[in-house]
Every structure is written in structure tokens, then in C-alpha cells.
C-alpha atoms as a PDB file:
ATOM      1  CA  UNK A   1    -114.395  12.929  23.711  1.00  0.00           C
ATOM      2  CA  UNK A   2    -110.682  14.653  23.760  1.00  0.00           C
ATOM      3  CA  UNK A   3    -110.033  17.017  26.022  1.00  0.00           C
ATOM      4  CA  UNK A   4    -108.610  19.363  23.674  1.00  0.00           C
ATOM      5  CA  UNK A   5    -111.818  19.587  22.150  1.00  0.00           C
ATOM      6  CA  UNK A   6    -113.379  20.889  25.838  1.00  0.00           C
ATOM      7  CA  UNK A   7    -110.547  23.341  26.093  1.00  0.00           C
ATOM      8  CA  UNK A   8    -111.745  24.495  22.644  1.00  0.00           C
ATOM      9  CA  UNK A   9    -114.989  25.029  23.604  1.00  0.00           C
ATOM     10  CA  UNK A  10    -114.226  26.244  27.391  1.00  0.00           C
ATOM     11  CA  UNK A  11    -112.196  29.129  25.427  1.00  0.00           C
ATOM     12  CA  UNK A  12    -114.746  30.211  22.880  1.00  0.00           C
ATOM     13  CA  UNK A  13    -117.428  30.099  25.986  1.00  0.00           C
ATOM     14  CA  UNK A  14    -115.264  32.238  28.036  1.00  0.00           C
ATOM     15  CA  UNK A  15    -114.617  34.810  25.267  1.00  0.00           C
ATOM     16  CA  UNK A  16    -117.941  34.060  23.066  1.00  0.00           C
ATOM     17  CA  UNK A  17    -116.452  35.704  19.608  1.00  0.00           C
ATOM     18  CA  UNK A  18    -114.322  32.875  17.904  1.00  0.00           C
ATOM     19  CA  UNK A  19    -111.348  35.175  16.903  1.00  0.00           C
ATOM     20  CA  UNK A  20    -110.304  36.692  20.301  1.00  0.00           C
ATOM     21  CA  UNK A  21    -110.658  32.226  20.974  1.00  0.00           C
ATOM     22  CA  UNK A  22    -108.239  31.218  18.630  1.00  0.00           C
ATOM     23  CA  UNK A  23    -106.037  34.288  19.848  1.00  0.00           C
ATOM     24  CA  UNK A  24    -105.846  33.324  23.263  1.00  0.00           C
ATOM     25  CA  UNK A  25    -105.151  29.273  21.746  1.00  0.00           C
ATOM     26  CA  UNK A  26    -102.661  30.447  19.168  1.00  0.00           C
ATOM     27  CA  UNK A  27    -104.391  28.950  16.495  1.00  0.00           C
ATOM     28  CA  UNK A  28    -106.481  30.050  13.213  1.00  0.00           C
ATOM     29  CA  UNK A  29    -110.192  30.947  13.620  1.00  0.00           C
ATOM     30  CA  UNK A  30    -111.237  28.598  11.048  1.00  0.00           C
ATOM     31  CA  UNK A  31    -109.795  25.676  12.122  1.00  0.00           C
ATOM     32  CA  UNK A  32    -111.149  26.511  15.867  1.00  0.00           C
ATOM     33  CA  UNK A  33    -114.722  26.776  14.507  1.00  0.00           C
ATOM     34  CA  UNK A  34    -114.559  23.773  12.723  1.00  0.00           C
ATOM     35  CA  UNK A  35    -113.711  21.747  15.965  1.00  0.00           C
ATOM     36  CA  UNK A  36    -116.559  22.861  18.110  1.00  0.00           C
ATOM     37  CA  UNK A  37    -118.729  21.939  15.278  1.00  0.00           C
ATOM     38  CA  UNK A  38    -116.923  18.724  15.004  1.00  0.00           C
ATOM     39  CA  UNK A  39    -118.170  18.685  19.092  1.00  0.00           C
ATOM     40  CA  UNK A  40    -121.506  19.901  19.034  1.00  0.00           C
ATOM     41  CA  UNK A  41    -121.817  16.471  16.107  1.00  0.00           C
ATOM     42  CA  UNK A  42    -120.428  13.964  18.875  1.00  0.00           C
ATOM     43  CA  UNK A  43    -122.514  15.674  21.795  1.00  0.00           C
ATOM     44  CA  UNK A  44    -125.878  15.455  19.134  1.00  0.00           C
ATOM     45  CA  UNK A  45    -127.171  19.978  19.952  1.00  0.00           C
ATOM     46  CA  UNK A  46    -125.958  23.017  19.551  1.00  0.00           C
ATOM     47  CA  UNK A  47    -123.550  24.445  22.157  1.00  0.00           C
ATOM     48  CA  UNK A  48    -123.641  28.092  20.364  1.00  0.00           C
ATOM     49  CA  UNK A  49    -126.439  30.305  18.856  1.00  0.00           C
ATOM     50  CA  UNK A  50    -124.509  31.942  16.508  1.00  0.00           C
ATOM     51  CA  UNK A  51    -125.635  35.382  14.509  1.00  0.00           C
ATOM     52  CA  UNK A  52    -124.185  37.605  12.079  1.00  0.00           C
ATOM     53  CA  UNK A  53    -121.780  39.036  14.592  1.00  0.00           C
ATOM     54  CA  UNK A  54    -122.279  37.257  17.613  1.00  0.00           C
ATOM     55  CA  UNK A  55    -122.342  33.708  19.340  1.00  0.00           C
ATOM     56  CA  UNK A  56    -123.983  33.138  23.350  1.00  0.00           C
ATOM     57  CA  UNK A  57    -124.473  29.747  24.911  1.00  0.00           C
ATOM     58  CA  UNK A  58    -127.756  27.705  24.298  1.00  0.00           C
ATOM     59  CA  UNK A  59    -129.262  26.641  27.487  1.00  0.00           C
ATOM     60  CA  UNK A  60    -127.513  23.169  26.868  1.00  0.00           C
ATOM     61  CA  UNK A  61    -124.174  24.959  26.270  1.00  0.00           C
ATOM     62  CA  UNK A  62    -124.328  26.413  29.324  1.00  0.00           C
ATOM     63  CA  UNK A  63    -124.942  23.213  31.162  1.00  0.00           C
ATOM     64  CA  UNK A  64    -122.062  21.731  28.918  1.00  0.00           C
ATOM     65  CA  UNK A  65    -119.673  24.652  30.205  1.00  0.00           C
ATOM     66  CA  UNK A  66    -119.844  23.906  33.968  1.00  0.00           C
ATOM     67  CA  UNK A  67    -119.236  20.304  33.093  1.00  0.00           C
ATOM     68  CA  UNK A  68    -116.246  20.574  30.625  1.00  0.00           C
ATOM     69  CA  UNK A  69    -114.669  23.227  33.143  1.00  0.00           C
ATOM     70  CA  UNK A  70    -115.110  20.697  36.292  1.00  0.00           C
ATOM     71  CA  UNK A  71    -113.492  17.916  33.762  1.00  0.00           C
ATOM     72  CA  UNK A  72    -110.715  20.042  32.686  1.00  0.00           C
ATOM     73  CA  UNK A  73    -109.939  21.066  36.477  1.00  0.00           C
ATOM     74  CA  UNK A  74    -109.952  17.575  37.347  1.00  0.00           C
ATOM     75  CA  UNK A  75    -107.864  16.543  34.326  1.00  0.00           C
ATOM     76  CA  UNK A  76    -105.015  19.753  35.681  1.00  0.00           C
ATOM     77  CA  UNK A  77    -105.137  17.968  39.356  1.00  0.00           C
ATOM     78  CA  UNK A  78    -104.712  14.805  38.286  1.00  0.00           C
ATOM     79  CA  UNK A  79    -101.938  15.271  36.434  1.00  0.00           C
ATOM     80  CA  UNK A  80    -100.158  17.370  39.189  1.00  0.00           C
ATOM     81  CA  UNK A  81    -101.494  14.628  41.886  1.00  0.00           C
ATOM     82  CA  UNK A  82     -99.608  11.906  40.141  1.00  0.00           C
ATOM     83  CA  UNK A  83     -96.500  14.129  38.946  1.00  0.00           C
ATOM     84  CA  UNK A  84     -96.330  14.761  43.009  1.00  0.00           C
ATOM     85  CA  UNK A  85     -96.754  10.824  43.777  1.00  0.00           C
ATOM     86  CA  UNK A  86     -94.083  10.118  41.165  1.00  0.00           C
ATOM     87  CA  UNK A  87     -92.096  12.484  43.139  1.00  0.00           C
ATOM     88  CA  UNK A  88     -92.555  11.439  46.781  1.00  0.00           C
ATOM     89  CA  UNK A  89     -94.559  14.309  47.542  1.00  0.00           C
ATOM     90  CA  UNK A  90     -97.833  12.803  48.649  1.00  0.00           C
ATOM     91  CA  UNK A  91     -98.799   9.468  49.725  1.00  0.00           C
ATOM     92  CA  UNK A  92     -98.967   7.239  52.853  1.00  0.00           C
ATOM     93  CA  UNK A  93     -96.417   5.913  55.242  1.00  0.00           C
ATOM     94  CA  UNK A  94     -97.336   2.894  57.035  1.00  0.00           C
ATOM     95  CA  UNK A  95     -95.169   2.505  60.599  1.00  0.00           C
ATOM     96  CA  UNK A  96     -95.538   0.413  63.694  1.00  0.00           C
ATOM     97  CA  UNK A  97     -94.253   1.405  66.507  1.00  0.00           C
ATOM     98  CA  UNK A  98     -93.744   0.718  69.871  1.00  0.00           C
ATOM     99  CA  UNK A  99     -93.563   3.041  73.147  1.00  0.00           C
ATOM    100  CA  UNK A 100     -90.022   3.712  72.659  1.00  0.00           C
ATOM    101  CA  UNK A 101     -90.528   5.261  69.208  1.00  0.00           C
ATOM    102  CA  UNK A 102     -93.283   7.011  71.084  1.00  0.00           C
ATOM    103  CA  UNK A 103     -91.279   9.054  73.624  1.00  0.00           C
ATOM    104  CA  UNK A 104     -87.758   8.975  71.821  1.00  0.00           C
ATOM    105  CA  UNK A 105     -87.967   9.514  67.875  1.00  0.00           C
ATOM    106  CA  UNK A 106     -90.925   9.468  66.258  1.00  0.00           C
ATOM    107  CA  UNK A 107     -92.647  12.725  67.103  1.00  0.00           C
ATOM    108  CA  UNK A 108     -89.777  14.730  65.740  1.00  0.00           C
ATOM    109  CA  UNK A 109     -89.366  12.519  62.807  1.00  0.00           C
ATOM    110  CA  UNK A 110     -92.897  13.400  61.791  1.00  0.00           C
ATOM    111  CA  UNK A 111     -92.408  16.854  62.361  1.00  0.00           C
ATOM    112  CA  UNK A 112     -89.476  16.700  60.499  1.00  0.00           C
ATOM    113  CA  UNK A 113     -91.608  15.017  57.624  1.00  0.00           C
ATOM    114  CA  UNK A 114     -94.661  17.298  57.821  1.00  0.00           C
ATOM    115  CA  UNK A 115     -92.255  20.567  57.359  1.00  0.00           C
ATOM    116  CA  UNK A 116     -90.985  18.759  54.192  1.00  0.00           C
ATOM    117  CA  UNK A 117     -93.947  17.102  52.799  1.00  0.00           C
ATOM    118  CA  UNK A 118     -97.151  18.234  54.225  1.00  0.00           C
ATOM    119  CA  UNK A 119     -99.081  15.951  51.661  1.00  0.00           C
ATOM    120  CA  UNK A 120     -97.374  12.825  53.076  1.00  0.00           C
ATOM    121  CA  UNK A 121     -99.989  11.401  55.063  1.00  0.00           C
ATOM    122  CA  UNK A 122     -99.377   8.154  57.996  1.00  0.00           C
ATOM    123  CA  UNK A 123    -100.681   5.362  59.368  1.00  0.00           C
ATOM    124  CA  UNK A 124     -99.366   4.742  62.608  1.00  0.00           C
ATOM    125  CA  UNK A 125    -100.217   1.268  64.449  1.00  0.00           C
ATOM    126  CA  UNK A 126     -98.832   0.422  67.694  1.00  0.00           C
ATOM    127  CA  UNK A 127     -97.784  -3.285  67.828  1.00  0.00           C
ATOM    128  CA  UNK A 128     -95.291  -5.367  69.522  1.00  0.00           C
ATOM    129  CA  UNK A 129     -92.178  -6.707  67.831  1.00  0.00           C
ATOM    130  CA  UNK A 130     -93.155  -9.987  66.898  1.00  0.00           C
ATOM    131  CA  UNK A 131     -96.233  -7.864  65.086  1.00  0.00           C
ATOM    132  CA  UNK A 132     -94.072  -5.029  63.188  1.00  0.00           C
ATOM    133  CA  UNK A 133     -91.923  -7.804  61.849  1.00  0.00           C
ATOM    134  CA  UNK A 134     -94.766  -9.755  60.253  1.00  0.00           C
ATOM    135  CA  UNK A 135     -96.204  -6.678  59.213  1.00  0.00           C
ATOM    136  CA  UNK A 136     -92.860  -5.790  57.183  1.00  0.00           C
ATOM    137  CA  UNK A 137     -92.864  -9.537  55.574  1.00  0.00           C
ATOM    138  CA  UNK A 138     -96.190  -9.017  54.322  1.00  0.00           C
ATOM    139  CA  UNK A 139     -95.700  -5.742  53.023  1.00  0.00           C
ATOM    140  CA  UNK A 140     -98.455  -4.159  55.300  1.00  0.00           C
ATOM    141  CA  UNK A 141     -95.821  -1.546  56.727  1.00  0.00           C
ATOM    142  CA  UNK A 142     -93.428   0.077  55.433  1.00  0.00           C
ATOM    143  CA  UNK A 143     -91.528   1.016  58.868  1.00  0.00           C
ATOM    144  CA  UNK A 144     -90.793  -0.452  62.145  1.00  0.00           C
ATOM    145  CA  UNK A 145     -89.106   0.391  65.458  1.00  0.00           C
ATOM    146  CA  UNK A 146     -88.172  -2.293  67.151  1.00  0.00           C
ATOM    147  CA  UNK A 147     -85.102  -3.848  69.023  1.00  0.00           C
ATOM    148  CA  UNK A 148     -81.875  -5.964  67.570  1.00  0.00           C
ATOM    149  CA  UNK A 149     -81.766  -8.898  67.228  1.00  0.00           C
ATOM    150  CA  UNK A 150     -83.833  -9.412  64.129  1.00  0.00           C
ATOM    151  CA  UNK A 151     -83.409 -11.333  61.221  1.00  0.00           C
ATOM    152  CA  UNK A 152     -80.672  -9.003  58.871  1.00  0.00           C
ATOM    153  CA  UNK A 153     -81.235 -11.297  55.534  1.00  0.00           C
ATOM    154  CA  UNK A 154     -84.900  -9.843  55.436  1.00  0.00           C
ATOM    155  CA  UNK A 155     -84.617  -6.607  56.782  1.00  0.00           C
ATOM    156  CA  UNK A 156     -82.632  -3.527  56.004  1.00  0.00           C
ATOM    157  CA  UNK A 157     -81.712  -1.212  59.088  1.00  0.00           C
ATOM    158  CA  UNK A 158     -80.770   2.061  60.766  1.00  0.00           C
ATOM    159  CA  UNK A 159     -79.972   2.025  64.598  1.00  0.00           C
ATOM    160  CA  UNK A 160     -81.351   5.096  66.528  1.00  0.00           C
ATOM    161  CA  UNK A 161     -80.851   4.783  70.390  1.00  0.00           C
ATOM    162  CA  UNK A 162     -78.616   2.841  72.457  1.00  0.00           C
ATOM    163  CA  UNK A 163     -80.624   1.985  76.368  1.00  0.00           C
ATOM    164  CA  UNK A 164     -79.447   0.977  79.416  1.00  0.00           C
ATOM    165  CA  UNK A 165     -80.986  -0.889  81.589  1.00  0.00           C
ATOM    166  CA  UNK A 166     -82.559   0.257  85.012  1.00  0.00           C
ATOM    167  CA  UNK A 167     -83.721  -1.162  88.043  1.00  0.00           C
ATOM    168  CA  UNK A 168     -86.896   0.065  89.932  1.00  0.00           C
ATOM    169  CA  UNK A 169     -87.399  -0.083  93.521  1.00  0.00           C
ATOM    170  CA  UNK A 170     -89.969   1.127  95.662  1.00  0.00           C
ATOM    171  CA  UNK A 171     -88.508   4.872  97.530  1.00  0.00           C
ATOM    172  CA  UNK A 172     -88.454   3.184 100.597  1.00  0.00           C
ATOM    173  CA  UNK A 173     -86.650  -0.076  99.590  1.00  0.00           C
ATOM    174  CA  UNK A 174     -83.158  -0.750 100.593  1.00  0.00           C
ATOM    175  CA  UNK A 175     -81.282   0.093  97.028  1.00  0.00           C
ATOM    176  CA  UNK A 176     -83.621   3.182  96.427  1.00  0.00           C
ATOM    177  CA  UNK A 177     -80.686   6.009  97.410  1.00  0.00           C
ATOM    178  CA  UNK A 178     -77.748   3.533  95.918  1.00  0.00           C
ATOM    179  CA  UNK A 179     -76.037   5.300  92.701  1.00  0.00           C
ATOM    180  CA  UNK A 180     -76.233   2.210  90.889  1.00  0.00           C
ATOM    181  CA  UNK A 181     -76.431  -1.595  91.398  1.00  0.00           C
ATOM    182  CA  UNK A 182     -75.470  -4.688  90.049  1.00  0.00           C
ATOM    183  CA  UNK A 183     -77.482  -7.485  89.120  1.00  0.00           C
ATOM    184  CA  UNK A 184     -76.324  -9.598  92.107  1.00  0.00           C
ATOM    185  CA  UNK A 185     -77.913  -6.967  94.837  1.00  0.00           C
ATOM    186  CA  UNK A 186     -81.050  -8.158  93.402  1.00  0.00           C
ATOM    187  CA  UNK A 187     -80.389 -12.096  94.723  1.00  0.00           C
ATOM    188  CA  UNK A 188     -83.470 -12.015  97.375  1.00  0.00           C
ATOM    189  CA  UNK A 189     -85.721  -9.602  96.106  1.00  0.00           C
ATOM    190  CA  UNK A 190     -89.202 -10.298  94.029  1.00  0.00           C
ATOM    191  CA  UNK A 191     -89.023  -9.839  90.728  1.00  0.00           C
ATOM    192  CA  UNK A 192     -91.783  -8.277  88.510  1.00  0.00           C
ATOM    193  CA  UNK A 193     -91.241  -9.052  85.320  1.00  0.00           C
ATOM    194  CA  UNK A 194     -92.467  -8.769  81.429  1.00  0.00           C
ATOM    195  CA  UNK A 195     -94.215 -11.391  79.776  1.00  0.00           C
ATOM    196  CA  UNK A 196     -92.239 -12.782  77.434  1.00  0.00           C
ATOM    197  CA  UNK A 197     -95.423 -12.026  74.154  1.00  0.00           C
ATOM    198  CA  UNK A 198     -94.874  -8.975  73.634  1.00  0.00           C
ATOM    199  CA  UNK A 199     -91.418  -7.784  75.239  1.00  0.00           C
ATOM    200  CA  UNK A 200     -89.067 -10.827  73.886  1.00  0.00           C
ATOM    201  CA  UNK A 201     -85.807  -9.253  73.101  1.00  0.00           C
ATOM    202  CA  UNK A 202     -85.611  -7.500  76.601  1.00  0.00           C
ATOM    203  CA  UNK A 203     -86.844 -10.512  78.065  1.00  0.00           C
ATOM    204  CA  UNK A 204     -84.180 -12.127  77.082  1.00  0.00           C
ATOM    205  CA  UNK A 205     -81.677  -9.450  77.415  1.00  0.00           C
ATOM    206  CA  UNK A 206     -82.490  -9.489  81.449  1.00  0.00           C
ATOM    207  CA  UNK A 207     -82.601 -13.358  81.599  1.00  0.00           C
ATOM    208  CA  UNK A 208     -79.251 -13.494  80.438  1.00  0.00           C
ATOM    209  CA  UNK A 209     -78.234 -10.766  83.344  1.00  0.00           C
ATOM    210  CA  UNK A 210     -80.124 -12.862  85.568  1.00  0.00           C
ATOM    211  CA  UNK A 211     -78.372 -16.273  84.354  1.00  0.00           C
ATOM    212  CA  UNK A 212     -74.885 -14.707  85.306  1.00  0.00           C
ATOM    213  CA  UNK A 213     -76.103 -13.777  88.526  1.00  0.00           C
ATOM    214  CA  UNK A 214     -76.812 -17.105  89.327  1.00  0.00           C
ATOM    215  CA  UNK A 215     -80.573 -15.642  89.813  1.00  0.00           C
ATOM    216  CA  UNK A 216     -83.453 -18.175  89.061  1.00  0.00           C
ATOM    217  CA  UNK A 217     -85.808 -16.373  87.127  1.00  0.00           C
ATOM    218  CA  UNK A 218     -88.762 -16.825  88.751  1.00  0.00           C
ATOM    219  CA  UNK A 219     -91.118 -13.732  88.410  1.00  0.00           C
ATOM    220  CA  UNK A 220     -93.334 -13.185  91.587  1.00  0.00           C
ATOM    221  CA  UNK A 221     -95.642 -11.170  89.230  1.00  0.00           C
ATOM    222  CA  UNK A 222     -95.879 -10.386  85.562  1.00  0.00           C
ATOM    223  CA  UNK A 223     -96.683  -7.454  83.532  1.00  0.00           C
ATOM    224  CA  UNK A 224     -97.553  -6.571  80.332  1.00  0.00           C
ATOM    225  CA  UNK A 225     -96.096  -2.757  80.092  1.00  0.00           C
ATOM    226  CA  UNK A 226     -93.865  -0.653  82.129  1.00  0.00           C
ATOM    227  CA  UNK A 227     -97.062   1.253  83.931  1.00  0.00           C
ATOM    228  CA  UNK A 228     -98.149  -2.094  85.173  1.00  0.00           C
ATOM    229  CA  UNK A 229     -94.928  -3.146  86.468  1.00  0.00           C
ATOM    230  CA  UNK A 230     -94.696   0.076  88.138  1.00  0.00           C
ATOM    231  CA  UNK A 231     -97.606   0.154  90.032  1.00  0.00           C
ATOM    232  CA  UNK A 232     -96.691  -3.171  91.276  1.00  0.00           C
ATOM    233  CA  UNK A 233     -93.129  -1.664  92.235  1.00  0.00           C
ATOM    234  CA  UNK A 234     -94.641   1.473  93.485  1.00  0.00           C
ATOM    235  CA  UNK A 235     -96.387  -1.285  96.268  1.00  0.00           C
ATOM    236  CA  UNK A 236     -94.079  -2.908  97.441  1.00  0.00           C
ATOM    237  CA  UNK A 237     -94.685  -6.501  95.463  1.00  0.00           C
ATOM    238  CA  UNK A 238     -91.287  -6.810  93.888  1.00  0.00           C
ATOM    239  CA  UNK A 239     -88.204  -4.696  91.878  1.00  0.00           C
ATOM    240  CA  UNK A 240     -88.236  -4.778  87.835  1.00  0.00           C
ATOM    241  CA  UNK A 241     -85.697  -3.846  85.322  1.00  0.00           C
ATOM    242  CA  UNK A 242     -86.932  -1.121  82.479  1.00  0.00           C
ATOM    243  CA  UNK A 243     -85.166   0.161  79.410  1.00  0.00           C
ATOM    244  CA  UNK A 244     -83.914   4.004  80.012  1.00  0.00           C
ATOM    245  CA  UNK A 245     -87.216   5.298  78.092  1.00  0.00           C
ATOM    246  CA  UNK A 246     -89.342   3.976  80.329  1.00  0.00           C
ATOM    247  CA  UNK A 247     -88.188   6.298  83.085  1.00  0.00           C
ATOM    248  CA  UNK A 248     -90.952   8.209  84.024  1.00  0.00           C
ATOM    249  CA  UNK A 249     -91.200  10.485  87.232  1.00  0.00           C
ATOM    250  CA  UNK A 250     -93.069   9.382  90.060  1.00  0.00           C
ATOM    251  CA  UNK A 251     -93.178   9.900  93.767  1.00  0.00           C
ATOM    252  CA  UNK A 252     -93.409   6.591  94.879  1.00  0.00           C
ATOM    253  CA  UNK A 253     -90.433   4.746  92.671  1.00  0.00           C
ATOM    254  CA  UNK A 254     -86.839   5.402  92.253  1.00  0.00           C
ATOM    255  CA  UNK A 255     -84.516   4.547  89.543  1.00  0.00           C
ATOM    256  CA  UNK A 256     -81.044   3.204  89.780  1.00  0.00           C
ATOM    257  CA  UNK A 257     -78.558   2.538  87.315  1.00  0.00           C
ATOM    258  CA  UNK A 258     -78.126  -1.498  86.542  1.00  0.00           C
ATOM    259  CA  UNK A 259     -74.021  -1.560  86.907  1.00  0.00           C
ATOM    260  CA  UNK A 260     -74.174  -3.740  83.599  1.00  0.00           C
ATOM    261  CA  UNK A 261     -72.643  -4.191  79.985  1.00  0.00           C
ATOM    262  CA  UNK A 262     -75.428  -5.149  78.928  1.00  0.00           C
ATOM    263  CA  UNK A 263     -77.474  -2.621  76.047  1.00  0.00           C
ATOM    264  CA  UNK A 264     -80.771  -2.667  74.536  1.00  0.00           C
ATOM    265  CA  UNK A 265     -80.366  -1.391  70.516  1.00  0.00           C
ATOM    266  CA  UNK A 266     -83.384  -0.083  69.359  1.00  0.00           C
ATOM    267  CA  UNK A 267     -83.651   0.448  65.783  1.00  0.00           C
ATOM    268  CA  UNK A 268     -86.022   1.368  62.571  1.00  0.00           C
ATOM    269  CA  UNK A 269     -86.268  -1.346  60.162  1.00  0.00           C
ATOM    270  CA  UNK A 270     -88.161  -1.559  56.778  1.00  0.00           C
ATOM    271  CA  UNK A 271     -87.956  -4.887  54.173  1.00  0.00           C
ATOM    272  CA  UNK A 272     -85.200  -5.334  52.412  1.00  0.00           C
ATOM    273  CA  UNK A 273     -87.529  -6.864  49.787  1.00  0.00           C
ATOM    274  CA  UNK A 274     -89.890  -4.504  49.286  1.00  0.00           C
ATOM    275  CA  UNK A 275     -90.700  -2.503  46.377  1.00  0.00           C
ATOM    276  CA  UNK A 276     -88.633   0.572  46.538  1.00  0.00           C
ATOM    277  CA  UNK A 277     -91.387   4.124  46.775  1.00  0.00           C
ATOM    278  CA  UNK A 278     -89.926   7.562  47.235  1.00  0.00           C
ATOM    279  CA  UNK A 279     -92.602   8.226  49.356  1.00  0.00           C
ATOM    280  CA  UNK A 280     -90.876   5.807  52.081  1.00  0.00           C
ATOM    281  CA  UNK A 281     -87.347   7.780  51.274  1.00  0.00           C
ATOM    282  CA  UNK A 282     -88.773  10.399  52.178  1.00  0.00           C
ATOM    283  CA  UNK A 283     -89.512   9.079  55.636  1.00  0.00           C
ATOM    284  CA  UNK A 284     -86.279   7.662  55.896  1.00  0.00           C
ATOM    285  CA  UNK A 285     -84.849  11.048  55.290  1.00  0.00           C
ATOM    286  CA  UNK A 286     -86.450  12.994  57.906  1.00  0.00           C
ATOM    287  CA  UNK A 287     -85.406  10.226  60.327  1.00  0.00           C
ATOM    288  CA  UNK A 288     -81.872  10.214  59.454  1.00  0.00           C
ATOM    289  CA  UNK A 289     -82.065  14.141  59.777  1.00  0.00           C
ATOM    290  CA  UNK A 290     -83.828  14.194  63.126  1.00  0.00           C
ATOM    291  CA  UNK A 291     -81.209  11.609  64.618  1.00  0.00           C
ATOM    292  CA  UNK A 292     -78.161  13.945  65.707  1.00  0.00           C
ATOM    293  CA  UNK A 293     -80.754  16.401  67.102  1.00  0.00           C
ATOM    294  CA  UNK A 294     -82.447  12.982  68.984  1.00  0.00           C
ATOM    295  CA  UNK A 295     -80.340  14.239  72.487  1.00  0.00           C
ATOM    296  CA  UNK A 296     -82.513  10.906  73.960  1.00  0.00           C
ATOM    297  CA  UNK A 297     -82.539  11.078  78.132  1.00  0.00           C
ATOM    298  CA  UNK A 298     -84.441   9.330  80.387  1.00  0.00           C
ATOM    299  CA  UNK A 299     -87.477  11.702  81.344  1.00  0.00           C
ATOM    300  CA  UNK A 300     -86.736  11.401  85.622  1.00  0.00           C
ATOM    301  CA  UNK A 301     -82.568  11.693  86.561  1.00  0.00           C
ATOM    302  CA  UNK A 302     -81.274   8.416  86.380  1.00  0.00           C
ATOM    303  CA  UNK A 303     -77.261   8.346  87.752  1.00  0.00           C
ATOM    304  CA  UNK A 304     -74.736   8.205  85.078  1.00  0.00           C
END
């Protein structure tokens, strides 16, 4: 059944005289007439009573009308629906993330998105690094956040925040009023540290500070996330080191400023592989247009 046919039909039902029909279609009367007969054949009854100078609906034309309208509706949306997927206009972004693209560039990188494209829908799935990158190699994301290194062969790359590293004491331990520290203050103190699963690039980032301190890294506890590690600070059981965006205010810890060279580079990455969709341009726009508004400080004063 051709939709031109329904649009035929839709029009004479709408007007119910053939001539002011084929007006509104731009086309002769006759040839207009001989279509919905050519319909009313395929369907197998009458659409139209017609008389000498008038036509209404039969009962099953009537039914026929509410269905060839819904169809023709349908037909209109799903041509604009895939005209705006062609486009980049609708569609889903899939991102992992971690806490840092939590607190330091995601949320204005969505709302940066949503002003543009308010069709564009996300999936957002917190994993660890090890779990964004196989996620990009199997083409089950389209965007991560995690930090360098990473394997630049499969991945394409924009940086977003450069992090310092901090050290957190307890407020009434020794180093809590110092401006900053360097790694060899912390010779005798306990360490609380991250396990190595989920956290390996800053893992290894403070190893290596700890290495050229001549520290043995031996962790009197370990923790899983920065709250953890806190709370253990926050008693007394040891110091830990945090990236600058895991700063948060509290009564019972104090930040200093690790005296160090050392920087964490956090970045978005997406497969260099992958099939290229405007829908993940679009994405990659707003982010690159929400970075020089980023302004990214640690939420609780940390020394400069």
C-alpha cells in the first residue's frame, strides 16, 4: 500500500468533495478519484458513499481514516527522527567515568551538551581505568576519562586537567600547619594507601615518589577510594597522598601541598578505531567548549 495513496484518501476525507481534494494536492479531480478507487480495490470495501453531489465516510472509511492518519504521522516522524540522527541531533552517548570527571568536567560538559542537543541522550557508567579502556576496545563506550599513560596506538585523546598531588594528615599531626612537604617528611609515618585494582596509574605515580625517597612502600592500611582513606587519616592510622580533586573539606583532616614534580594528567579518550558518529562529535564539542571555562580547584584551600 503507498503512502501517497493514504495521503490521497486522508485529503478527500478531510475535505469530503473530490475537487476542493485535488485543489489542496495540486492535481486533476479525475485522476484523484481514480486512485482512491484504485484503494478501496486493494483494501476489498468502500471507503466513500458517494451521491449525486456528495461523498461521507462508510463506517469502514472512518475506521480507515484514523489509521492512515496515525501511519502518515508516523511516516512524517520518522523521516525527521532519522534526518536528526543523520545529523547528530539525537542519539546516545556512552561514557565511563571516574570521580574526577565527576567533580571536575563532566557536569558542565553535559550541560553544555543538553543546551545544544536536548535529544542527545547518555549512558553514564562509573568504572575504573582498567574498565573504561576495555570498554573503548570493545566498542561498548564511546568516551572515557581516565589518566595518561594509556596506550596512544589505540586511543585518540584530549587532555583536560593537570593534578597535583597532596598529602593528608590528621589536624593534629605534626605536618598538618606546614605549607607544603616533601616526600621525604613522610620517612616514619604510616602510609594508607590505594589498592593498586582500581587506582593503577596513581599508584604508580606515588610509588615512584616513594622510590626516590628511599621510602619502602609498605602500606599499613589500604583503601579502595579517597573517603576510605580519609576516614582512616581522619583517625589517626596513617597519612595518604590524593590527587587535587579529591580535596574535600573536613574538620578532622588537613591538606598540604606534596613539594613534588610529579603530575597526574587526566584526560578524555575515545577509540581511535571506532566508527566515526556525529552524535559522539557532538560530545566532543561541548567538551572542548566547556574546557577554558573548566577554572578546576581543589574544593578545601590547598597552599599554592
Amino acid at each position: 500500500m503507498e503512502l501517497r495513496r493514504l495521503r490521497y484518501f486522508v485529503t478527500v476525507a478531510e475535505e469530503l468533495h473530490f475537487g476542493r481534494a485535488a485543489e489542496r494536492l495540486h492535481m486533476a479531480q479525475q485522476p484523484l478519484s481514480a486512485q482512491v478507487r484504485e484503494l478501496e480495490r486493494e483494501i476489498g470495501h468502500d471507503l466513500f458513499e458517494r451521491y449525486a453531489n456528495r461523498i461521507r465516510l462508510t463506517p469502514a472509511g472512518a475506521v480507515f481514516l484514523a489509521e492512515a492518519q496515525a501511519i502518515l504521522e508516523r511516516s512524517a516522524s520518522a523521516v525527521e527522527l532519522t534526518r536528526r540522527a543523520a545529523e547528530g541531533e539525537i542519539g546516545i552517548v556512552r561514557i565511563g567515568y571516574c570521580s574526577t570527571a565527576a567533580q571536575c568536567v563532566l557536569p558542565a560538559t553535559i550541560r553544555a551538551l543538553k543546551a545544544a542537543y536536548p535529544a542527545i541522550g547518555l549512558d553514564l557508567r562509573e568504572l575504573n581505568q582498567p574498565e573504561q579502556l576495555r570498554g573503548l576496545e570493545h566498542d561498548e563506550l564511546d568516551f572515557g576519562f581516565v589518566y595518561r599513560p594509556f596506550d596512544g596506538r589505540t586511543f585518540a585523546s584530549l587532555d583536560v586537567i593537570e593534578e597535583r598531588l597532596v598529602v593528608a594528615v590528621a589536624v593534629g599531626h605534626r605536618l598538618a600547619r606546614a605549607e607544603r612537604i616533601v616526600t621525604a617528611d613522610l620517612a616514619d609515618e604510616s602510609l594508607v594507601l590505594f589498592s593498586r585494582a582500581g587506582h593503577s596509574v596513581f599508584s604508580a605515580l606515588v610509588d615512584e615518589e616513594l622510590r626516590a625517597a628511599s621510602i619502602t612502600t609498605v602500606a599499613a592500611f589500604s583503601a579502595r577510594d579517597p573517603m576510605t582513606a580519609l576516614a582512616l587519616v581522619a583517625n589517626g592510622l596513617g597519612v595518604t597522598f590524593l590527587p587535587e580533586h579529591a580535596v574535600v573539606p573536613r574538620r578532622d583532616v588537613s591538606y598540604v601541598l606534596l613539594d613534588s614534580r610529579a603530575r597526574l594528567q587526566f584526560a578524555a579518550v575515545w577509540s581511535a578505531l571506532a566508527e566515526p558518529r556525529l552524535v559522539r562529535q557532538r560530545f566532543l564539542d561541548a567538551l572542548v567548549a566547556t574546557l577554558p571555562n573548566l577554572g578546576f580547584s581543589p574544593t578545601s584551600p590547598v597552599p599554592s
